[in-house]
Protein backbone atom coordinates (compact mmCIF):
# COMPACT_ATOMS: atom_id res chain seq x y z
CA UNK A 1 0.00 0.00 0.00
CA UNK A 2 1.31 3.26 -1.10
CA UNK A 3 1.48 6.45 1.37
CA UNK A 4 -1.06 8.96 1.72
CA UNK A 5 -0.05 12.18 0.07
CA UNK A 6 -1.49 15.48 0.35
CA UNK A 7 -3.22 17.16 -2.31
CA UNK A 8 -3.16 20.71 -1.72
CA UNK A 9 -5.94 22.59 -4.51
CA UNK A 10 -6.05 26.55 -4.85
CA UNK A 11 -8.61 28.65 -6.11
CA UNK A 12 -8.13 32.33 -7.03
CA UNK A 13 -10.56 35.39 -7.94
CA UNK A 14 -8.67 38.05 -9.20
CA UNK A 15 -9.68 41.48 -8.48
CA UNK A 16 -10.00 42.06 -12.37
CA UNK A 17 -11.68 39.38 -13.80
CA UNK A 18 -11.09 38.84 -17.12
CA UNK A 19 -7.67 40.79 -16.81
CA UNK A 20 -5.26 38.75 -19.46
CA UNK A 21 -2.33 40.90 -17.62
CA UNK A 22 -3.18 40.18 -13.76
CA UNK A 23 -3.92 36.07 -14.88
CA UNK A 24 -0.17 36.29 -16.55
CA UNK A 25 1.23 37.85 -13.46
CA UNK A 26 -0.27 35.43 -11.41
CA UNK A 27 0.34 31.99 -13.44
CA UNK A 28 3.65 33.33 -13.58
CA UNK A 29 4.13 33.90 -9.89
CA UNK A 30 2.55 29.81 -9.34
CA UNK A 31 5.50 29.02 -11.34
CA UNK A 32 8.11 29.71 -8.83
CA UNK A 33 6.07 27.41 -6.56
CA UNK A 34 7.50 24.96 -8.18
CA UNK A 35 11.22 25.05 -7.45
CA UNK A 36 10.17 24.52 -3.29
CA UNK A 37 11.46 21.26 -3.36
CA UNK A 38 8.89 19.84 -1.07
CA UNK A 39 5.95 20.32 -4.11
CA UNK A 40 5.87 16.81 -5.21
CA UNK A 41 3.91 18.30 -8.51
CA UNK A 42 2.36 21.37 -9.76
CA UNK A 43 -0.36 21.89 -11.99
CA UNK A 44 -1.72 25.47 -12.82
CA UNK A 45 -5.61 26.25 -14.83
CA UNK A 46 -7.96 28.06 -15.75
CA UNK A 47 -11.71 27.17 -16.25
CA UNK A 48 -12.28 24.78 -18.76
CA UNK A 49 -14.78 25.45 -21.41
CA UNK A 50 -16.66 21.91 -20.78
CA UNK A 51 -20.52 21.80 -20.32
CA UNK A 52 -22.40 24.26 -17.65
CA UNK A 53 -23.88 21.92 -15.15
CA UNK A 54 -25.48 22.75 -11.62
CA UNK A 55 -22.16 20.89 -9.86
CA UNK A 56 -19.51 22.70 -11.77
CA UNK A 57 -17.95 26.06 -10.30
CA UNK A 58 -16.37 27.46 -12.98
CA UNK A 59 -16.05 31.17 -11.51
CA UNK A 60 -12.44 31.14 -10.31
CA UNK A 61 -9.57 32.70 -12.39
CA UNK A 62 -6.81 30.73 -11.75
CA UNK A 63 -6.33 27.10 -9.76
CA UNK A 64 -3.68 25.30 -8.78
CA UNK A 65 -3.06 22.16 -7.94
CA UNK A 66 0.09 20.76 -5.52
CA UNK A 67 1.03 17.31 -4.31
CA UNK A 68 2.90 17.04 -1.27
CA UNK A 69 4.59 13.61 0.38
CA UNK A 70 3.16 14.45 4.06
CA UNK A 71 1.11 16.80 5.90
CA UNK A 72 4.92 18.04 7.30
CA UNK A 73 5.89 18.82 3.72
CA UNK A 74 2.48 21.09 3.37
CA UNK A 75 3.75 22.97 6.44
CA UNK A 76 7.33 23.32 5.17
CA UNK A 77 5.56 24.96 1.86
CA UNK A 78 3.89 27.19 3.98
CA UNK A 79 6.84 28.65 5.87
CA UNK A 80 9.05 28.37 2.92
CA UNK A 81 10.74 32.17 1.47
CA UNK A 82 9.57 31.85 -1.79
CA UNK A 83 5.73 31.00 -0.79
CA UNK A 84 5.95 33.98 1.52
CA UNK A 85 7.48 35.81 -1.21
CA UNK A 86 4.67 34.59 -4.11
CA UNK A 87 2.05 36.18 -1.38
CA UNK A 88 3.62 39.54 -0.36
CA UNK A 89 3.85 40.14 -4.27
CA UNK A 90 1.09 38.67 -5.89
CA UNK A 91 -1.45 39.05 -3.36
CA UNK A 92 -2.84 42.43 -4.32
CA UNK A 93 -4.01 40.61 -7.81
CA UNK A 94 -6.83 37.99 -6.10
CA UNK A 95 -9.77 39.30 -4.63
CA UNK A 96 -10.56 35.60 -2.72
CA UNK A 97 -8.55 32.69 -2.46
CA UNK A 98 -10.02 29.32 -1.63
CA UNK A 99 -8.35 26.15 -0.26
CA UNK A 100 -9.10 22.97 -0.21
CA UNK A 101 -6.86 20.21 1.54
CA UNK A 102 -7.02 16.17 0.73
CA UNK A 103 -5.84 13.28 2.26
CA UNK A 104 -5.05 10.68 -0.62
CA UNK A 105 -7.06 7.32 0.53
C-alpha cells in the first residue's frame, strides 16, 4: 500500500476578472512554486470550457493544484521564502482565495 499524500488545490478570484495581464502575473508567480522542493507536482488552470452543469464552479480565475509527500511537507511549503514571497507580491491581484486540503485514501 502506497502512502497517503497530500493534495493541496487553490482557487483564485482576481480582483479584475477577465484581466489577461493580472492572470499572466499570477500563473507566472505559481511558477516559482514549483522550485520549493517539497511540491511533489504542480499543476496550474484556468476554467475549462466543458458543459455548464449545476455541480460545476467554474467562476475562479486561476487554480492550482500541488502534491505534497506528508502533511509536514504542506507545512514546510507554507513557511518556505519563496511562498511567503509569491504572497507579499502577488497578493494584491486575487480578490478571494479558496483552499481545499485532501488526504489521498
Amino acid at each position: 500500500m502506497s502512502q497517503a499524500k497530500i493534495v493541496h488545490q487553490v482557487y483564485f478570484w482576481l480582483k479584475q476578472p477577465g484581466s489577461p495581464e493580472d492572470r499572466g502575473q499570477l500563473i507566472e508567480g505559481l511558477r516559482t512554486l514549483g522550485d520549493i522542493g517539497v511540491v511533489q507536482s504542480l499543476d496550474i488552470g484556468i476554467p475549462a470550457s466543458t458543459e455548464e452543469r449545476e455541480v460545476v464552479d467554474s467562476s475562479f480565475d486561476v487554480s492550482e493544484v500541488m502534491i505534497f509527500e506528508s502533511v509536514e511537507d504542506q507545512k514546510i511549503y507554507q513557511d518556505h521564502p519563496l511562498h511567503q514571497h509569491f504572497v507579499a507580491r502577488y497578493g494584491h491581484l486575487w480578490s478571494k482565495v479558496v483552499v481545499y486540503d485532501s488526504l489521498t485514501v
